[in-house]
Protein backbone atom coordinates (compact mmCIF):
# COMPACT_ATOMS: atom_id res chain seq x y z
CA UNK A 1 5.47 -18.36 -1.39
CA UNK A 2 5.34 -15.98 1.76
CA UNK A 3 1.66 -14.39 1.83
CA UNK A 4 1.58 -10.31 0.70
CA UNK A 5 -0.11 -9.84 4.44
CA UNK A 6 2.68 -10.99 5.85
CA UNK A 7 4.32 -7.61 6.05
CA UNK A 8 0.97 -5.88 7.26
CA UNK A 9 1.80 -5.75 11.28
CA UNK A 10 5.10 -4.55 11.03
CA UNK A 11 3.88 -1.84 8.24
CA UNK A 12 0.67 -0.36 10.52
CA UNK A 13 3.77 -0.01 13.22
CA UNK A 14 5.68 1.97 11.05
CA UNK A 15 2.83 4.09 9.54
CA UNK A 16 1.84 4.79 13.07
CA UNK A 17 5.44 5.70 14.38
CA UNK A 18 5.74 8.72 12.07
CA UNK A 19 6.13 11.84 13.62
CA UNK A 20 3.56 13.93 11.07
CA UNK A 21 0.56 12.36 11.75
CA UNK A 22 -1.34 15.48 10.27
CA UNK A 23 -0.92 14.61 7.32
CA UNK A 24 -1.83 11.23 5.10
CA UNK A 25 0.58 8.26 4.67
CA UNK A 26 1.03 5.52 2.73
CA UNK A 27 3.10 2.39 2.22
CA UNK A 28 3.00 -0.56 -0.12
CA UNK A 29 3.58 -4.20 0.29
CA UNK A 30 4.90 -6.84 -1.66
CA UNK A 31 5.97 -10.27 -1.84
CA UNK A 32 7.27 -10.12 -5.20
CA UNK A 33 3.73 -10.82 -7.18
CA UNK A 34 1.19 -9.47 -5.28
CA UNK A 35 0.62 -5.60 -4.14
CA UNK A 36 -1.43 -3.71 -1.40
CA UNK A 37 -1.05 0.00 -0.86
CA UNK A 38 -2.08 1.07 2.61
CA UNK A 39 -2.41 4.28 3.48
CA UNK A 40 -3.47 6.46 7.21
CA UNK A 41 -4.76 9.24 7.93
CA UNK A 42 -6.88 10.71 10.57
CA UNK A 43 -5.54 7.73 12.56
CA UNK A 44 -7.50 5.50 10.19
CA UNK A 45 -6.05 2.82 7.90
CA UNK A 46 -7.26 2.05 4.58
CA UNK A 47 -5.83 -0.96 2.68
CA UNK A 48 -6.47 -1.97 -1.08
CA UNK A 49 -7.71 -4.86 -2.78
CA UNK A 50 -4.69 -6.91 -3.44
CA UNK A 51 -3.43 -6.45 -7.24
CA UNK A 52 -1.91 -9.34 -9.53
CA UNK A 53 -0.14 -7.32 -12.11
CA UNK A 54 2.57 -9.80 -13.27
CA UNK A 55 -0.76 -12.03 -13.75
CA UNK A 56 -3.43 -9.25 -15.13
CA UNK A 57 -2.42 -6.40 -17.00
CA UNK A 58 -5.59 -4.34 -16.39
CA UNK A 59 -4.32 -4.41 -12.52
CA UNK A 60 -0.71 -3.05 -13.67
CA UNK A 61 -2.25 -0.23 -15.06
CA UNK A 62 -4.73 0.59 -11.57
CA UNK A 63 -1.02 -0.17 -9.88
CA UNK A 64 0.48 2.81 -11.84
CA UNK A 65 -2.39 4.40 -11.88
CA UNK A 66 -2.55 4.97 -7.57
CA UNK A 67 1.18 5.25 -7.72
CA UNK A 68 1.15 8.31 -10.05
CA UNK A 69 -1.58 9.59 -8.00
CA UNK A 70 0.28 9.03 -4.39
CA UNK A 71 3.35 11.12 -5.91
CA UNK A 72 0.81 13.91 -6.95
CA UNK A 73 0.76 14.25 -3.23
């Protein structure tokens, strides 16, 4: 199975190429299991822990959980 950080280069590139850097992005990656939300701002990244929901419930809900909260934005 392809590793979740696979994605991570080509996602800091896009994160970076956005024209509104003044305000925070985020992005999330996935191979299909595994999930780690990245997000930017001030030119920083911050990346997650990386969350097993198919495998723990308790990390579905803390999944939804930062996803409700990112669309509150």
């Amino acid at each position: 199975m392809l590793s979740v950080w696979s994605g991570l280069p080509q996602t800091l590139a896009y994160l970076m190429a956005s024209p509104r850097l003044d305000r925070p992005h985020f992005a999330l990656l996935t191979n299909g299991d595994d999930l780690v939300f990245i997000k930017l701002e001030n030119q920083q990244y911050g990346i997650s822990q990386v969350f097993a929901p198919l495998v723990n419930h308790r990390e579905l809900e803390v999944a939804c959980q930062i996803l409700r909260k990112i669309a509150e934005i």
